[in-house]
C-alpha atoms as a PDB file:
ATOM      1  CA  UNK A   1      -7.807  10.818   8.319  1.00  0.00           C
ATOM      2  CA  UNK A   2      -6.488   7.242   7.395  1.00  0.00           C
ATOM      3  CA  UNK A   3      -7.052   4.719   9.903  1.00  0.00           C
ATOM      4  CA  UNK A   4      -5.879   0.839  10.205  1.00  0.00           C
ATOM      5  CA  UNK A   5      -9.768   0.140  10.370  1.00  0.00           C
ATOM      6  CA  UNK A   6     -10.429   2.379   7.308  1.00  0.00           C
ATOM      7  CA  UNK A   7      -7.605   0.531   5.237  1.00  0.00           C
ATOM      8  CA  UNK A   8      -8.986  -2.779   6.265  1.00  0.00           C
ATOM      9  CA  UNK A   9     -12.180  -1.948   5.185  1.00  0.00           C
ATOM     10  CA  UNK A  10     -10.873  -0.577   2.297  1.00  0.00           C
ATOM     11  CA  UNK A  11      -8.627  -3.669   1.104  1.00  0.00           C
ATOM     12  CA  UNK A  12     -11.589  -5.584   1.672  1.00  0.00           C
ATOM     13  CA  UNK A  13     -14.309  -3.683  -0.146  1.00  0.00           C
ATOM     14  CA  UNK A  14     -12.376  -3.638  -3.301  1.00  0.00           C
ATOM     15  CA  UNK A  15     -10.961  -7.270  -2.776  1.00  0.00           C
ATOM     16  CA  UNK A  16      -7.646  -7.045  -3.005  1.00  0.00           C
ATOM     17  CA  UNK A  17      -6.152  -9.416  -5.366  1.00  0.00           C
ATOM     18  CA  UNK A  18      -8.093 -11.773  -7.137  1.00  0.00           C
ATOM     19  CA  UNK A  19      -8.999 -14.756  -5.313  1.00  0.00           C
ATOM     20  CA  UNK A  20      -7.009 -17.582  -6.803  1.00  0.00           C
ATOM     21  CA  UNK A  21      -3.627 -15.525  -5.846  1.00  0.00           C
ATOM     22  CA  UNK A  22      -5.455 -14.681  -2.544  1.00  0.00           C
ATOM     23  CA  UNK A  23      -6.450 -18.541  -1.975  1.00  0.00           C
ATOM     24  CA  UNK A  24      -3.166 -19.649  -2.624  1.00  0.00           C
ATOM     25  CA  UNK A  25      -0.816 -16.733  -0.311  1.00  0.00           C
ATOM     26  CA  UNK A  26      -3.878 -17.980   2.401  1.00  0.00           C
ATOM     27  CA  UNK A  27      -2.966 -21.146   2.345  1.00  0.00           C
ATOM     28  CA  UNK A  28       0.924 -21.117   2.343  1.00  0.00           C
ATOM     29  CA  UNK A  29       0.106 -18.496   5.118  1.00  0.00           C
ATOM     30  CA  UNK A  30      -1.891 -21.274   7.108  1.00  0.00           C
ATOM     31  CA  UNK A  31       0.898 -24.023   6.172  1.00  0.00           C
ATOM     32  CA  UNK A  32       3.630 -21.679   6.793  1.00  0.00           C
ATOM     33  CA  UNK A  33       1.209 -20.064  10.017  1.00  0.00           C
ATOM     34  CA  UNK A  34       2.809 -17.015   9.762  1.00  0.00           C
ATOM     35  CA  UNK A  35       1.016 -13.768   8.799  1.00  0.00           C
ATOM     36  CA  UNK A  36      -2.691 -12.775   9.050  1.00  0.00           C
ATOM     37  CA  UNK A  37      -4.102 -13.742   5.224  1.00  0.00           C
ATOM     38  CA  UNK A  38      -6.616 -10.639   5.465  1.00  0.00           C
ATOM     39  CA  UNK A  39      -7.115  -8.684   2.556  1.00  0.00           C
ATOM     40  CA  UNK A  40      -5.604  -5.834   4.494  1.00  0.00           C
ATOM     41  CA  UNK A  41      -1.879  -7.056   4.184  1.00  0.00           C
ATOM     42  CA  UNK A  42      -2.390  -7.342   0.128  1.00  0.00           C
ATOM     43  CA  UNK A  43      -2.855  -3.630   0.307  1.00  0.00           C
ATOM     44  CA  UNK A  44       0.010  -1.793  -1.230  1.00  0.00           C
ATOM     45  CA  UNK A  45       0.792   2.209  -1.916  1.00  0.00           C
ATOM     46  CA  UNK A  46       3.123   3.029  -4.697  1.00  0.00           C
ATOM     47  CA  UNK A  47       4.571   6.780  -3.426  1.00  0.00           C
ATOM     48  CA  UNK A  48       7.349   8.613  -5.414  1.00  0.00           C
ATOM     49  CA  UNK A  49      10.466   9.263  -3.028  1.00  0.00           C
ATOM     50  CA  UNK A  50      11.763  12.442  -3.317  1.00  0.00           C
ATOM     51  CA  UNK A  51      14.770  11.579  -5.830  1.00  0.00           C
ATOM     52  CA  UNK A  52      12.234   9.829  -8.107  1.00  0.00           C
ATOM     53  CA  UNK A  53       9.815  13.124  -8.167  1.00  0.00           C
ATOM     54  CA  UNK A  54      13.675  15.129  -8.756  1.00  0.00           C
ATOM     55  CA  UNK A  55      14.649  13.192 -11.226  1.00  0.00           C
ATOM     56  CA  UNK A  56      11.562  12.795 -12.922  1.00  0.00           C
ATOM     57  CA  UNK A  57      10.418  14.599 -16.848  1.00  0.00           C
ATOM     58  CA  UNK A  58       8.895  17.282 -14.773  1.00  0.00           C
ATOM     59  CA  UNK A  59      11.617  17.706 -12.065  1.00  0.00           C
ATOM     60  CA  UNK A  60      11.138  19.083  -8.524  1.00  0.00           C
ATOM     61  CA  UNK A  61       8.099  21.407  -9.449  1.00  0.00           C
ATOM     62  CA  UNK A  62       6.164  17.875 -10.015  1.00  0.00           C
ATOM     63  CA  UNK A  63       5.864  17.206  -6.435  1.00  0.00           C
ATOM     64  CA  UNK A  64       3.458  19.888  -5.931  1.00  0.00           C
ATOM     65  CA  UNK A  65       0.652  18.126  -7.918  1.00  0.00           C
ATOM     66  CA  UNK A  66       1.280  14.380  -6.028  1.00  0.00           C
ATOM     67  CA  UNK A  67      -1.890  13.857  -3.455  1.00  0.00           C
ATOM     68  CA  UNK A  68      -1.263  13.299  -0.169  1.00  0.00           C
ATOM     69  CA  UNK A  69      -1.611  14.958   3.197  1.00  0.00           C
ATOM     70  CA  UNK A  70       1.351  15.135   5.319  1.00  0.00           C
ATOM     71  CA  UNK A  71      -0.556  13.671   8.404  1.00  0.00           C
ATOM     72  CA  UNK A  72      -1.828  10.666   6.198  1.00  0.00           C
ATOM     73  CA  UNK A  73       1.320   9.702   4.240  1.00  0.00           C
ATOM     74  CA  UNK A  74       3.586   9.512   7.281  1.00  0.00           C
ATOM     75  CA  UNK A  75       1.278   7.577   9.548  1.00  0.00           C
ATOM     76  CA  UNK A  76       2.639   4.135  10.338  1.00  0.00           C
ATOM     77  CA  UNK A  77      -0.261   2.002   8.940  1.00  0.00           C
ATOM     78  CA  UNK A  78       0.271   3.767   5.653  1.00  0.00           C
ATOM     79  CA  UNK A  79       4.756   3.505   5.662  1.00  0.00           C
ATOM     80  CA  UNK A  80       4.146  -0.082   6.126  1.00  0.00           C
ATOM     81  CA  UNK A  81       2.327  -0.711   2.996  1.00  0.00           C
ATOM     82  CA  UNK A  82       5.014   1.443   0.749  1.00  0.00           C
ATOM     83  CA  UNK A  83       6.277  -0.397  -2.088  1.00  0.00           C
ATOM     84  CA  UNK A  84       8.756   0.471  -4.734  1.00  0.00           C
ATOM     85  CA  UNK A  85       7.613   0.133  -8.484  1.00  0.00           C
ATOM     86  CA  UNK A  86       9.448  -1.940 -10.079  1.00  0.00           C
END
């Protein structure tokens, strides 16, 4: 089961970003002295929305072969790292 600790450690033992980017978000962070700069907040999941997996090559019938327990992928530390491909 996902965890906030188990994504931190996560982010962090596969570093996130490389470390220019990550030296440079830290220290508009620290100027700006807004967000945390952990490695943690770099960490993003792309996840198909329904509509994308409909309308996809492979159609509805796709969605059965996307990973993902239901109890994971709607936990809150895992919705707030969603992002769209783009």
């Amino acid at each position: 089961s996902l965890t906030e600790k188990w994504l931190e450690e996560f982010a962090s033992s596969v570093n996130v970003g490389n470390s220019r980017r990550r030296q440079q978000r830290q220290q508009q962070q620290a100027n700006a002295s807004t967000v945390s700069s952990s490695n943690s907040n770099l960490l993003k999941f792309v996840w198909p929305t329904v509509d994308e997996v409909f309308m996809s090559i492979a159609g509805y019938e796709s969605g059965n072969s996307i990973p993902g327990r239901l109890q994971n992928v709607t936990k809150e530390c895992v919705v707030s790292r969603y992002a769209k491909w783009s």
